[in-house]
C-alpha atoms as a PDB file:
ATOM      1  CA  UNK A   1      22.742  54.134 227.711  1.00  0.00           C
ATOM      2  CA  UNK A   2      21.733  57.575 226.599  1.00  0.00           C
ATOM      3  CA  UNK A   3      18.285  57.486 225.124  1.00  0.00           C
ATOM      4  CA  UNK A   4      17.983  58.252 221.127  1.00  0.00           C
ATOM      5  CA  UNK A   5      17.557  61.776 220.661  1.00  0.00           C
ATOM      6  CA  UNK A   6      13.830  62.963 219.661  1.00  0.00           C
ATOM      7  CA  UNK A   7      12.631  66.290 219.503  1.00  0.00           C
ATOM      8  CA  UNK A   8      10.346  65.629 223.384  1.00  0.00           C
ATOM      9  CA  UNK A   9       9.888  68.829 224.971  1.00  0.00           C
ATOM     10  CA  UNK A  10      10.276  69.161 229.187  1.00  0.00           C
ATOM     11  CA  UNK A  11       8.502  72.676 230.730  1.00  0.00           C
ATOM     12  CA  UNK A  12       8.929  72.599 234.439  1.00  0.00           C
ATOM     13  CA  UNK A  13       7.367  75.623 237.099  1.00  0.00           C
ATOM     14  CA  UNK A  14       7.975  75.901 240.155  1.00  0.00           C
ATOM     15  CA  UNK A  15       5.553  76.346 243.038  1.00  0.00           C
ATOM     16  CA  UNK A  16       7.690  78.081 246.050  1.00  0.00           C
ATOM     17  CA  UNK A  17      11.175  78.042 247.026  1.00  0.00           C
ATOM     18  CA  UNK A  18      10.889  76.854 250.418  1.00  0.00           C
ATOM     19  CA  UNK A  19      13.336  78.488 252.681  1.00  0.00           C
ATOM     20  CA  UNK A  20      13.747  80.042 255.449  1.00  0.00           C
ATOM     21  CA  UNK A  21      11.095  82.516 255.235  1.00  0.00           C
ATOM     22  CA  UNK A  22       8.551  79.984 256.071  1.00  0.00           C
ATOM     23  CA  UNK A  23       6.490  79.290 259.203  1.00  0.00           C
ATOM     24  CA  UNK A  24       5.055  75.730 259.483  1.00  0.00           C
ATOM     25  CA  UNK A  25       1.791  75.191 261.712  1.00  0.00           C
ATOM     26  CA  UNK A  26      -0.524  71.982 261.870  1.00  0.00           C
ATOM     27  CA  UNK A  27      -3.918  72.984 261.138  1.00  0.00           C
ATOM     28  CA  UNK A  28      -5.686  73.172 264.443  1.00  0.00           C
ATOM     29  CA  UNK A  29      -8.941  72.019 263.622  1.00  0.00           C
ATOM     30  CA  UNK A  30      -7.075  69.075 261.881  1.00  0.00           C
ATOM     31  CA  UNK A  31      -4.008  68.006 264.128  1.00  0.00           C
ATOM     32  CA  UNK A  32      -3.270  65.137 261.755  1.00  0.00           C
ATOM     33  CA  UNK A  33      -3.168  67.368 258.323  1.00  0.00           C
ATOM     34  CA  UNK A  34      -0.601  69.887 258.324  1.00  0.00           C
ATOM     35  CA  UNK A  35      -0.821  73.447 255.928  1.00  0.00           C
ATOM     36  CA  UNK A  36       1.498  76.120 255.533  1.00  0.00           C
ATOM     37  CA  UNK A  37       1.261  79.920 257.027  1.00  0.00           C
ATOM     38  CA  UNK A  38       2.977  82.669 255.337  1.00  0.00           C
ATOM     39  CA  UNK A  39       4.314  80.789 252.344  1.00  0.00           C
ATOM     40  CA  UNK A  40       7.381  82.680 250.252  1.00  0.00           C
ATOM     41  CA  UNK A  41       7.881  80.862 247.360  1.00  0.00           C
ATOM     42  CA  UNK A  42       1.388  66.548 245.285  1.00  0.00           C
ATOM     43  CA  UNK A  43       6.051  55.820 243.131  1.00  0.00           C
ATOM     44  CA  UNK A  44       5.452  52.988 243.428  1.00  0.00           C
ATOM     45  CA  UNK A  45       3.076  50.814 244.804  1.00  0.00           C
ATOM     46  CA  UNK A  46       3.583  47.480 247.226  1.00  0.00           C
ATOM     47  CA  UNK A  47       1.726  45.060 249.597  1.00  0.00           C
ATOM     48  CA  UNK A  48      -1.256  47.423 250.506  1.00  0.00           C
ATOM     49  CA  UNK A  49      -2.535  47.171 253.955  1.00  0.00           C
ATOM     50  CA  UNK A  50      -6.136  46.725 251.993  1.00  0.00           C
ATOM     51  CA  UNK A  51      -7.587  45.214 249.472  1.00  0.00           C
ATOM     52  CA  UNK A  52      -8.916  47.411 247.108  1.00  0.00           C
ATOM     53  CA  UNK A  53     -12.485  48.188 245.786  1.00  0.00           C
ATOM     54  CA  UNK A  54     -13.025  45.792 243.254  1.00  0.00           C
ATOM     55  CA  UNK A  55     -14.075  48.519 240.251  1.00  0.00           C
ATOM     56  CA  UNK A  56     -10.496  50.347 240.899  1.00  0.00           C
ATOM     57  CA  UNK A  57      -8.481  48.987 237.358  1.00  0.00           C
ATOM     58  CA  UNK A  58      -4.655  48.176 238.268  1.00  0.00           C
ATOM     59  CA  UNK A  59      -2.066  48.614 236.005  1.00  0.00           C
ATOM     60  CA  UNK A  60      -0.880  45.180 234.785  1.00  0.00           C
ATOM     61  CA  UNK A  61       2.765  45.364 236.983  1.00  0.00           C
ATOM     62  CA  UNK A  62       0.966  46.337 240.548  1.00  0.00           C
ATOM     63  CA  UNK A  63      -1.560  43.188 240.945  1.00  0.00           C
ATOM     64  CA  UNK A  64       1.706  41.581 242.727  1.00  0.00           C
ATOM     65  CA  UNK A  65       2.123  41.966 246.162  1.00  0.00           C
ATOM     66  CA  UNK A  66       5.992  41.254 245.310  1.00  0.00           C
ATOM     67  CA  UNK A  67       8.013  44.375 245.891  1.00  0.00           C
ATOM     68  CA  UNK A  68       9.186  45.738 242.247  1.00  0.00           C
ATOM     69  CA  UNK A  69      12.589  44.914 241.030  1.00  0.00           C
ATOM     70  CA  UNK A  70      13.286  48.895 240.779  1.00  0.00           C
ATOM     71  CA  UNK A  71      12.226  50.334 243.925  1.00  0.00           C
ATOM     72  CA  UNK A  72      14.569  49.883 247.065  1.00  0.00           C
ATOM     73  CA  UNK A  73      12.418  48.990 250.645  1.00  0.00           C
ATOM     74  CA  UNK A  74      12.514  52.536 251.608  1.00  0.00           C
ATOM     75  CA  UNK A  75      10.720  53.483 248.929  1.00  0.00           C
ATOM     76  CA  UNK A  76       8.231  50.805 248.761  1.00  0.00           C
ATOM     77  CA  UNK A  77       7.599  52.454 252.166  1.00  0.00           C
ATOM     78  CA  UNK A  78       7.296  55.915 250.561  1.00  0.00           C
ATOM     79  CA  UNK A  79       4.651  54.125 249.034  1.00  0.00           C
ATOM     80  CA  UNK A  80       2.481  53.012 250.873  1.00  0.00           C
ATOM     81  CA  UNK A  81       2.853  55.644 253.274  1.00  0.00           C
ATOM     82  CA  UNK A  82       1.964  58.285 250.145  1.00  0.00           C
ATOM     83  CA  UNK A  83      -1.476  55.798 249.204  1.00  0.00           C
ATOM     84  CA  UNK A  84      -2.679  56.095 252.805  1.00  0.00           C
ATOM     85  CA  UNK A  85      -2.005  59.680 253.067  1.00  0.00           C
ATOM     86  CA  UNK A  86      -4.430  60.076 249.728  1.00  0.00           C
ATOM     87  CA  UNK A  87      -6.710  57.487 251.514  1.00  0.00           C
ATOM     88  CA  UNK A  88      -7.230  58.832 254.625  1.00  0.00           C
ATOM     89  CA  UNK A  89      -6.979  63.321 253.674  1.00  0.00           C
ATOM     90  CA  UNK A  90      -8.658  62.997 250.014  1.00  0.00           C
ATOM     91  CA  UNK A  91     -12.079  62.682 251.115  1.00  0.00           C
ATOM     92  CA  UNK A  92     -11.764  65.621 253.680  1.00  0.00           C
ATOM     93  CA  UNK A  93     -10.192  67.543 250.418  1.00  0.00           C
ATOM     94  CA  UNK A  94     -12.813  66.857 248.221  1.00  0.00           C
ATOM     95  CA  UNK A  95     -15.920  68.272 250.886  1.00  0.00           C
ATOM     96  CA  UNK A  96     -14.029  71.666 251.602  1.00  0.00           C
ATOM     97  CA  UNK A  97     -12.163  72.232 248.272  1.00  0.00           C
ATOM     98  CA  UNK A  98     -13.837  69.845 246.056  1.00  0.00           C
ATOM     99  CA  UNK A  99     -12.046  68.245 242.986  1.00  0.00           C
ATOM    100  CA  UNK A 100      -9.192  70.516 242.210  1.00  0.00           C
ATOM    101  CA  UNK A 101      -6.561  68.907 244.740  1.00  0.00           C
ATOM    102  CA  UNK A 102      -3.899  71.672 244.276  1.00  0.00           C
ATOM    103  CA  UNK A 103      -2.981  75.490 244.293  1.00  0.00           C
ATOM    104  CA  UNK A 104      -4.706  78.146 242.946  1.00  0.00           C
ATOM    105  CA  UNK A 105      -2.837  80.860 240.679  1.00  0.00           C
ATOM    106  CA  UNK A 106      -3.500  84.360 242.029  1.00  0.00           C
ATOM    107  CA  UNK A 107      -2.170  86.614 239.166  1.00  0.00           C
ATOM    108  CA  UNK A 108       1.744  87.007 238.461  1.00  0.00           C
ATOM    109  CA  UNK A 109       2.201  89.000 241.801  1.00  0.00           C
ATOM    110  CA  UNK A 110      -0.108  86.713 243.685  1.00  0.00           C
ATOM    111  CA  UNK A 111      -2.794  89.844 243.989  1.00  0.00           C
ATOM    112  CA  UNK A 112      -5.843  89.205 241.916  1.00  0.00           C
ATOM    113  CA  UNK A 113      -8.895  88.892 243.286  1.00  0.00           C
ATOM    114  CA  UNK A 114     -11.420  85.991 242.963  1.00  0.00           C
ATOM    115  CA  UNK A 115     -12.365  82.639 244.272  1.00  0.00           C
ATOM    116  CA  UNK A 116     -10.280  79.910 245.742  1.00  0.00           C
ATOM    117  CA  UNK A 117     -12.089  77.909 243.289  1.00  0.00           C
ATOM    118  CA  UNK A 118     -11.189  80.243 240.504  1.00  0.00           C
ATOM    119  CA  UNK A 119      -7.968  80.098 241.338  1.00  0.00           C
ATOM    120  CA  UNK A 120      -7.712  76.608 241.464  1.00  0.00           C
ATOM    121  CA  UNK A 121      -8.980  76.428 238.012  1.00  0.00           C
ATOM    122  CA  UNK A 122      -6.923  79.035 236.626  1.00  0.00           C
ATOM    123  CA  UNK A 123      -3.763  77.392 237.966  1.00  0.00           C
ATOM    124  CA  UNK A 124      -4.727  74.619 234.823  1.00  0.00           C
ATOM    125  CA  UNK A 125      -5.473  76.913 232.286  1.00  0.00           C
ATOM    126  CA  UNK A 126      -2.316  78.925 232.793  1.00  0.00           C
ATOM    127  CA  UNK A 127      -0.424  76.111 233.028  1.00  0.00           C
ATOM    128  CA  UNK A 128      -1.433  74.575 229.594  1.00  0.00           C
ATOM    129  CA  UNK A 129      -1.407  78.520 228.542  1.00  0.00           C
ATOM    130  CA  UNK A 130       2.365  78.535 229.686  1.00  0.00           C
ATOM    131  CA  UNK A 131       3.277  74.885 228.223  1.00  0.00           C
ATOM    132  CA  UNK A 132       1.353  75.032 225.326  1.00  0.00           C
ATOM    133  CA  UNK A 133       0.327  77.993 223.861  1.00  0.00           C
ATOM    134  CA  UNK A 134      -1.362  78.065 220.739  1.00  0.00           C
ATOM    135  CA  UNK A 135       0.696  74.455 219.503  1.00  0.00           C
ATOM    136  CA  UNK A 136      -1.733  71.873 218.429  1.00  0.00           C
ATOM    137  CA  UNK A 137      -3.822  70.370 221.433  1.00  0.00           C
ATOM    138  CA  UNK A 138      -2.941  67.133 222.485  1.00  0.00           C
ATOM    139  CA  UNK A 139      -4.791  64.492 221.777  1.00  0.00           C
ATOM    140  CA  UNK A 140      -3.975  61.805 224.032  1.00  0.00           C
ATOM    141  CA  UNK A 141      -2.720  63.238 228.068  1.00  0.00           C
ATOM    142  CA  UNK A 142      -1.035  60.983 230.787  1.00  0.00           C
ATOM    143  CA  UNK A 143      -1.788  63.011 234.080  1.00  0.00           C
ATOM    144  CA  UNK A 144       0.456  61.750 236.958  1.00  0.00           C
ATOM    145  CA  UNK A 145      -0.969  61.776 240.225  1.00  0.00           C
ATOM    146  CA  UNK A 146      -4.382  62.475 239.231  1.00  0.00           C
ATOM    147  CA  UNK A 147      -6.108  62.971 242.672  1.00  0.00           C
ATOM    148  CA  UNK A 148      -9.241  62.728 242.064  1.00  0.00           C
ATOM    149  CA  UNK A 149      -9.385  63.720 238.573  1.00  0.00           C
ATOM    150  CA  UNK A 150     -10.341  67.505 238.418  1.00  0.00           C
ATOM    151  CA  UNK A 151      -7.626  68.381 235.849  1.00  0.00           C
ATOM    152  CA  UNK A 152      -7.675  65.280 233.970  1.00  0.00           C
ATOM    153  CA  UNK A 153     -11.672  66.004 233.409  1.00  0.00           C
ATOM    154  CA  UNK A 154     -10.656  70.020 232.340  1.00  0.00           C
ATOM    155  CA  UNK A 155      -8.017  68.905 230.314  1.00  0.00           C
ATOM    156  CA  UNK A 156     -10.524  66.642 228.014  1.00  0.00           C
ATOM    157  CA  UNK A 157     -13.475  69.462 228.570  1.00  0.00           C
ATOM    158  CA  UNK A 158     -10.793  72.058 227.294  1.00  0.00           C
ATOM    159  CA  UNK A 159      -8.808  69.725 223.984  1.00  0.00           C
ATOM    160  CA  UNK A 160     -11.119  67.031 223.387  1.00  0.00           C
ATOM    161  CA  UNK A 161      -8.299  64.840 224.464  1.00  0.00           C
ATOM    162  CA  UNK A 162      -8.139  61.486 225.955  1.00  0.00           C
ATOM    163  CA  UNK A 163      -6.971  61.354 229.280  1.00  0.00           C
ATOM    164  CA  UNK A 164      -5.611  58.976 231.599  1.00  0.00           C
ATOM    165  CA  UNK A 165      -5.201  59.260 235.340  1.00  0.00           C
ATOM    166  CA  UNK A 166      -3.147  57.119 237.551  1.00  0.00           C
ATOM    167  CA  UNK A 167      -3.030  57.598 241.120  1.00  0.00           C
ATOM    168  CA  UNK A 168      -1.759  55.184 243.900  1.00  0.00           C
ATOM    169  CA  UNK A 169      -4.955  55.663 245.896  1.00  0.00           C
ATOM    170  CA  UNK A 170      -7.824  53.088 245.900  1.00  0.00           C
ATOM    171  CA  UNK A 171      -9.523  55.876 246.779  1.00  0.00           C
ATOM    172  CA  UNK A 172      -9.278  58.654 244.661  1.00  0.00           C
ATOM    173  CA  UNK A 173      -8.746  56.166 241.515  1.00  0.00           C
ATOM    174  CA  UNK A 174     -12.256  55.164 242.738  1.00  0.00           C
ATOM    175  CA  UNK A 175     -13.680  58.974 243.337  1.00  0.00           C
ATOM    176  CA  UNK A 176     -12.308  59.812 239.775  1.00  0.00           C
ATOM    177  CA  UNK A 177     -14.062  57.315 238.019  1.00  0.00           C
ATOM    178  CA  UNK A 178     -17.618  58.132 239.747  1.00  0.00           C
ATOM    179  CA  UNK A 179     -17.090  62.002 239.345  1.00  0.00           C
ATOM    180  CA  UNK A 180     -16.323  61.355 235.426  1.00  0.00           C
ATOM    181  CA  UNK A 181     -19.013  59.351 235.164  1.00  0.00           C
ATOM    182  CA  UNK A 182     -21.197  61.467 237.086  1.00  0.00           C
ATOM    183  CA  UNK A 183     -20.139  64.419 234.657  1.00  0.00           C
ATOM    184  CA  UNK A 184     -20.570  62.287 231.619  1.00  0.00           C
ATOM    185  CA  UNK A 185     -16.636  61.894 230.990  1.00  0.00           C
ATOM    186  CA  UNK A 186     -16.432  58.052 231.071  1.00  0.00           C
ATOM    187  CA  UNK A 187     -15.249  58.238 227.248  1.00  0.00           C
ATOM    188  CA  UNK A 188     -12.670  60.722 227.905  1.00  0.00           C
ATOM    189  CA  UNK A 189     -10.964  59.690 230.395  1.00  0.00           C
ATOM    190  CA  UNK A 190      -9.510  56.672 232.789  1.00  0.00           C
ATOM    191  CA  UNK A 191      -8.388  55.937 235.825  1.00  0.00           C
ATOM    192  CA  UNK A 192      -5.906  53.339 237.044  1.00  0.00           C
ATOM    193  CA  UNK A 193      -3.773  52.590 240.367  1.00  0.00           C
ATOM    194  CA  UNK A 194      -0.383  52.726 238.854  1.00  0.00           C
ATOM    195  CA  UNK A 195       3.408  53.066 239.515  1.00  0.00           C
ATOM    196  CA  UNK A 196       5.089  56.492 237.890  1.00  0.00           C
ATOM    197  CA  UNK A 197       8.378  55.545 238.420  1.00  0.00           C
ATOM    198  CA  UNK A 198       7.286  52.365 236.088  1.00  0.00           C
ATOM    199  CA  UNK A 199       4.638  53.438 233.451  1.00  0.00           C
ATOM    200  CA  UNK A 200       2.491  51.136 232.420  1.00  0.00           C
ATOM    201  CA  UNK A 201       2.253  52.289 229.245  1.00  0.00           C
ATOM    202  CA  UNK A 202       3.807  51.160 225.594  1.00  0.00           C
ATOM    203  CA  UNK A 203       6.717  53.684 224.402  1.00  0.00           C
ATOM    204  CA  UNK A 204       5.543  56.625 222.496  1.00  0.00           C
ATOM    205  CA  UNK A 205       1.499  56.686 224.180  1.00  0.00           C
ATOM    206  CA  UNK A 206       0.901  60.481 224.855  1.00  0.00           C
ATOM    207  CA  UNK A 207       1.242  63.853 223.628  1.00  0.00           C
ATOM    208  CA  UNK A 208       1.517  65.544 226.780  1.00  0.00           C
ATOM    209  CA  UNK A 209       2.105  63.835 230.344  1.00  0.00           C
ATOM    210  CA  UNK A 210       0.752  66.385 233.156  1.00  0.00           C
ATOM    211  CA  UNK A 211       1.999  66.761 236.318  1.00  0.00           C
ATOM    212  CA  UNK A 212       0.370  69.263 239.157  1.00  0.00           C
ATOM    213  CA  UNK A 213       2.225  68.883 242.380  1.00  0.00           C
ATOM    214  CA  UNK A 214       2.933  65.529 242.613  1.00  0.00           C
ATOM    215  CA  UNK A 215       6.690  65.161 241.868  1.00  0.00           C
ATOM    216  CA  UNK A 216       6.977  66.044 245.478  1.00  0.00           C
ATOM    217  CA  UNK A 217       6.390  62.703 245.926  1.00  0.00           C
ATOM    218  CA  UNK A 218       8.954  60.697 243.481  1.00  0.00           C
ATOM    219  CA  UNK A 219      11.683  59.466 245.183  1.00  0.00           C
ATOM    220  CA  UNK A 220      13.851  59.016 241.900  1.00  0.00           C
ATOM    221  CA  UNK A 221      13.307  62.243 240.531  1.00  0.00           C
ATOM    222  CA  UNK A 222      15.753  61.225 237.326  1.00  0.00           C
ATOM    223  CA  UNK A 223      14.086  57.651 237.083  1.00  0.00           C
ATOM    224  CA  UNK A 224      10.306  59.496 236.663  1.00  0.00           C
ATOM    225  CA  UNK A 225      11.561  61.895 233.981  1.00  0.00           C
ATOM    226  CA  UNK A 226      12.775  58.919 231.664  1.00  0.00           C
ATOM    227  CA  UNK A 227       9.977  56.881 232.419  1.00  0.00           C
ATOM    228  CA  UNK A 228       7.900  60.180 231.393  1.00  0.00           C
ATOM    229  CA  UNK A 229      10.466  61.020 228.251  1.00  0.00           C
ATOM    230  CA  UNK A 230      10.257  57.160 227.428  1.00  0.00           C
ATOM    231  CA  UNK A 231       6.068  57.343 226.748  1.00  0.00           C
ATOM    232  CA  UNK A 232       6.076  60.746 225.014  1.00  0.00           C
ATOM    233  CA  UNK A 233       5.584  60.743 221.479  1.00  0.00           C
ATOM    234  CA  UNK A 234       8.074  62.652 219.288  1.00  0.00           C
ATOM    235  CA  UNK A 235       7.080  66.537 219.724  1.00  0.00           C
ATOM    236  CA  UNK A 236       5.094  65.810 222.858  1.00  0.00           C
ATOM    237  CA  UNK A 237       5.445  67.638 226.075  1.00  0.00           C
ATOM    238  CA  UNK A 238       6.252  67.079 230.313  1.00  0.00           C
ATOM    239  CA  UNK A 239       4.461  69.424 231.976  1.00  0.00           C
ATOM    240  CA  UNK A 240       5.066  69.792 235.724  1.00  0.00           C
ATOM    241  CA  UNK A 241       4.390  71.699 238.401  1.00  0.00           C
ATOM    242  CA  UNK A 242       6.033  71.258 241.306  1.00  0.00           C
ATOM    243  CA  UNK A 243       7.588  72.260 244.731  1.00  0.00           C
ATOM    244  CA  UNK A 244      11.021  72.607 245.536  1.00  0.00           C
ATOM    245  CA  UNK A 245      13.592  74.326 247.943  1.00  0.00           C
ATOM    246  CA  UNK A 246      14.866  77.550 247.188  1.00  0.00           C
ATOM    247  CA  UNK A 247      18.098  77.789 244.729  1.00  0.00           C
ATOM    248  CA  UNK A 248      21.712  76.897 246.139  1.00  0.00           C
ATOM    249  CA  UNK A 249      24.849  76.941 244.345  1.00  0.00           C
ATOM    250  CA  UNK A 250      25.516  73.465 244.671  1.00  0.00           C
ATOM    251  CA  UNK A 251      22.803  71.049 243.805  1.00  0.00           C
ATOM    252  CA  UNK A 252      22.830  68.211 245.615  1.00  0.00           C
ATOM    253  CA  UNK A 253      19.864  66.054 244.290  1.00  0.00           C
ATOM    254  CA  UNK A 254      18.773  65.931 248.423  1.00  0.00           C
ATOM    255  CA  UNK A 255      18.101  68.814 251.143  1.00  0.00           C
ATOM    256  CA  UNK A 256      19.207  66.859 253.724  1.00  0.00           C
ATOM    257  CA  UNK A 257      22.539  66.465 251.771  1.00  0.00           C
ATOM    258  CA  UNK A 258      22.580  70.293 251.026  1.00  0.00           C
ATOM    259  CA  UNK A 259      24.768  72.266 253.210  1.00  0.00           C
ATOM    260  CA  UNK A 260      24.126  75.561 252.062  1.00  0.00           C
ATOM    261  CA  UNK A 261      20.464  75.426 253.511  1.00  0.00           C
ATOM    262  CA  UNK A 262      20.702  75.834 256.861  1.00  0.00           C
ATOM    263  CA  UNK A 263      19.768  73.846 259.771  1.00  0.00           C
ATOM    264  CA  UNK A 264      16.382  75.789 260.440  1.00  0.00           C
ATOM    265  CA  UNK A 265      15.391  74.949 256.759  1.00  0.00           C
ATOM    266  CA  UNK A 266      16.581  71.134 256.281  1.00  0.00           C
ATOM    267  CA  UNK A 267      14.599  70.955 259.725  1.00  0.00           C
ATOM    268  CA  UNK A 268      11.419  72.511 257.983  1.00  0.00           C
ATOM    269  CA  UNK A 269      11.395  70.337 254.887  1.00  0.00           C
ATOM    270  CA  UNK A 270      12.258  66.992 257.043  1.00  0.00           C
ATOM    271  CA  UNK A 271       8.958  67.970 259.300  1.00  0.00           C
ATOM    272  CA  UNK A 272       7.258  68.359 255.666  1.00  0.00           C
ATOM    273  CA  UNK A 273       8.675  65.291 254.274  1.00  0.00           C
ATOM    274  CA  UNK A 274       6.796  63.656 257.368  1.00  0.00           C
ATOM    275  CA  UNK A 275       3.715  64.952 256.998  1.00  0.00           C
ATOM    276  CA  UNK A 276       3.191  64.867 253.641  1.00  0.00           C
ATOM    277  CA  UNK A 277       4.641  61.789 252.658  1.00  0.00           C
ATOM    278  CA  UNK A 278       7.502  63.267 250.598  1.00  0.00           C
ATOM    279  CA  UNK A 279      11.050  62.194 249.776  1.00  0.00           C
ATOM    280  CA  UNK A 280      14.132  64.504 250.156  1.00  0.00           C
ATOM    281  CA  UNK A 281      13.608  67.947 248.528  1.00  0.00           C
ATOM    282  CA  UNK A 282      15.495  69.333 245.337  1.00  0.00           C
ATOM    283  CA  UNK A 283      15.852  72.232 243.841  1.00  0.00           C
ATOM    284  CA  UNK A 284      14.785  73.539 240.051  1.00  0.00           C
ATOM    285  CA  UNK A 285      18.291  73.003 238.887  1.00  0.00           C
ATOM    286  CA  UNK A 286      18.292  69.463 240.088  1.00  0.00           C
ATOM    287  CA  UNK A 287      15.575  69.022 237.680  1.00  0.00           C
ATOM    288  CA  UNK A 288      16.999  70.563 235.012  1.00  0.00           C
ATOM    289  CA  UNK A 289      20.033  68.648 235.232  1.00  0.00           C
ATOM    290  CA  UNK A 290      18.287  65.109 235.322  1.00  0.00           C
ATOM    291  CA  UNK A 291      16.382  67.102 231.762  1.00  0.00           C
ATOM    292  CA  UNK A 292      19.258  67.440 230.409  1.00  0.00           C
ATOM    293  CA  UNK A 293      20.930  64.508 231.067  1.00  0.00           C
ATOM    294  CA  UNK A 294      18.021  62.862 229.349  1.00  0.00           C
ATOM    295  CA  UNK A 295      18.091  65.080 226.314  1.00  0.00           C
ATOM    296  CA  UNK A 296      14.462  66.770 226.128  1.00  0.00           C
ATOM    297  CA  UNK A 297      15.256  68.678 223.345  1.00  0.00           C
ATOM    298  CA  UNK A 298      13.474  72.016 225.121  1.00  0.00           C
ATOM    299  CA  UNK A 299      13.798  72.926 228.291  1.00  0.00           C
ATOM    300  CA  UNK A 300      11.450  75.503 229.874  1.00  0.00           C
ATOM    301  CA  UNK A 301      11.303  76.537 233.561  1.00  0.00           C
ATOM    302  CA  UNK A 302       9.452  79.154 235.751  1.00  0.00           C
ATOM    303  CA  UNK A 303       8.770  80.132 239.152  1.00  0.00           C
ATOM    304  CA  UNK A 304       5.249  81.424 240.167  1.00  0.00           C
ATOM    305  CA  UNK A 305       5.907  81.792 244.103  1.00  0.00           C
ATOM    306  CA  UNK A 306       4.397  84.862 244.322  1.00  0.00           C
ATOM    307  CA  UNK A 307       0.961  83.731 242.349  1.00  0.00           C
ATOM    308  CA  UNK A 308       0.368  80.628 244.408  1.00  0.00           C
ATOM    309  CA  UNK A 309       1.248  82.353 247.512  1.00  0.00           C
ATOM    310  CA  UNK A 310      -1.787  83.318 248.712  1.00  0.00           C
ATOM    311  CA  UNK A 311      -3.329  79.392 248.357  1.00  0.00           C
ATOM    312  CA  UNK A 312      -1.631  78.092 251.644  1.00  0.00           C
ATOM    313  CA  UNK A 313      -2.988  80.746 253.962  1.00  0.00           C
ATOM    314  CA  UNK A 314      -6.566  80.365 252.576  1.00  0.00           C
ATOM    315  CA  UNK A 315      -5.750  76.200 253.689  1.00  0.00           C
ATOM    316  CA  UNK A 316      -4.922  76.990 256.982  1.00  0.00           C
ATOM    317  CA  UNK A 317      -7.506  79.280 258.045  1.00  0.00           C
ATOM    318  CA  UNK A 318     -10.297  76.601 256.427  1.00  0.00           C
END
């Protein structure tokens, strides 16, 4: 059924357009973590392998063991596959790049010069520059696929707001709770182990629901968006960030599906999709279709390739 119309507002950039422009080299210090080199354009969770720590909170619907009723096997696979790849790399993140587990914005044309760290931190304030302006701050934030919660923790330093975190990593559920409460943001935010393509949450919870390169990872791209349009609040915003492949004329919802990328680049984004832990790639119009379909009442898009291009580089050489 088509949900009720509301005035819920979707602003979407994208990170690259991944084509065939792009080189792809393991990092050699690091055979088992890939990174990109010369760049041109971050669920569901079932039967862990673990157990895990007993101070990591669990939303209410993933104590089960029991495969969900909405995800197929593959993608309780995807899952677990995408909670051990945040298990295993996090940790190594968070000595050489600390808790910002994303890109860093480098200026429009990708040329200013400052810190990696900088960067990092300026890739969430223009963000919420870009998706919010000067509107009224929001008060309450749902941040999907938290990491280890640097931008949950700027978003409340920045609005005051509550935040909330989910991740499906015991691990970095656990590292964001000790870093807020190491930085005396224990009141501000939370952090639970929790399923985005189910939300946890009651129906109209947040004002804005953040997401910084983790839609990579949703396997049912359209299924996320309602879940993320279902706990918005009248007026409230999706904000994502994202990767995608680069812009075809006929959308197909799945690179591997897509025949006007050619063989060199479905090959690319498969190797990707193994490392990384992703599902098949789609393009910006793909999301903007499953938007519309859904009937966000605004519907923003961007593409900063050329200011996050300089991130991946920096990745591989460290």
């Amino acid at each position: 059924a088509m949900p009720t119309v509301r005035r819920v507002i979707f602003c979407l950039v994208s990170l690259g357009s991944i084509g065939s422009t792009v080189s792809f080299a393991p990092l050699k210090s690091l055979a088992n973590y890939p990174s990109f080199k010369g760049i041109a354009s971050d669920k569901g969770v079932v039967s862990f392998v673990r157990d895990a720590p007993h101070h990591v909170s669990f939303a209410p619907n993933l104590r089960s063991k029991a495969t969900p009723r909405h995800l197929t096997i593959d993608q309780a696979e995807l899952n677990q596959r995408i909670a051990r790849f945040y298990d295993d790399s996090s940790t190594l993140w968070e000595e050489v790049w600390g808790e910002h587990m994303h890109m860093g914005h480098y200026g429009e044309a990708g040329t200013e010069k400052k810190t990696d760290l900088k960067a990092q931190i300026d890739m969430v304030d223009r963000l919420l520059d870009w998706g919010i302006g000067g509107d009224k701050p929001p008060a309450d934030v749902l941040d999907v696929g938290c990491g280890v919660g640097g931008s949950s923790r700027h978003i409340a330093r920045r609005f005051g707001s509550k935040v909330t975190g989910i991740t499906l990593s015991f691990l970095q559920c656990e590292h964001a709770q000790q870093r807020s409460e190491k930085e005396g943001f224990s009141d501000n935010t939370r952090f639970l182990v929790a399923d985005a393509l189910s939300l946890p949450f009651e129906d109209n919870s947040f004002d804005l629901v953040w997401s910084l390169e983790s839609g990579e990872h949703m396997a049912d791209k359209a299924q996320w968006l309602s879940e993320c349009h279902r706990v918005l609040r009248p007026g409230g915003r999706l904000l994502i960030a994202t990767w995608v492949h680069r812009a075809t004329t006929e959308p197909s919802c799945d690179h591997r599906e897509n025949r006007q990328l050619i063989l060199s680049e479905r090959a690319l984004l498969d190797k990707i999709c193994r490392y990384y832990a992703l599902p098949a790639w789609v393009e910006l119009a793909d999301y903007q279709a499953a938007a519309s379909a859904l009937r966000f009442s605004s519907i923003c898009t961007a593409d900063w390739t050329a200011a996050v291009a300089p991130f991946w580089p920096v990745v591989w050489r460290s």
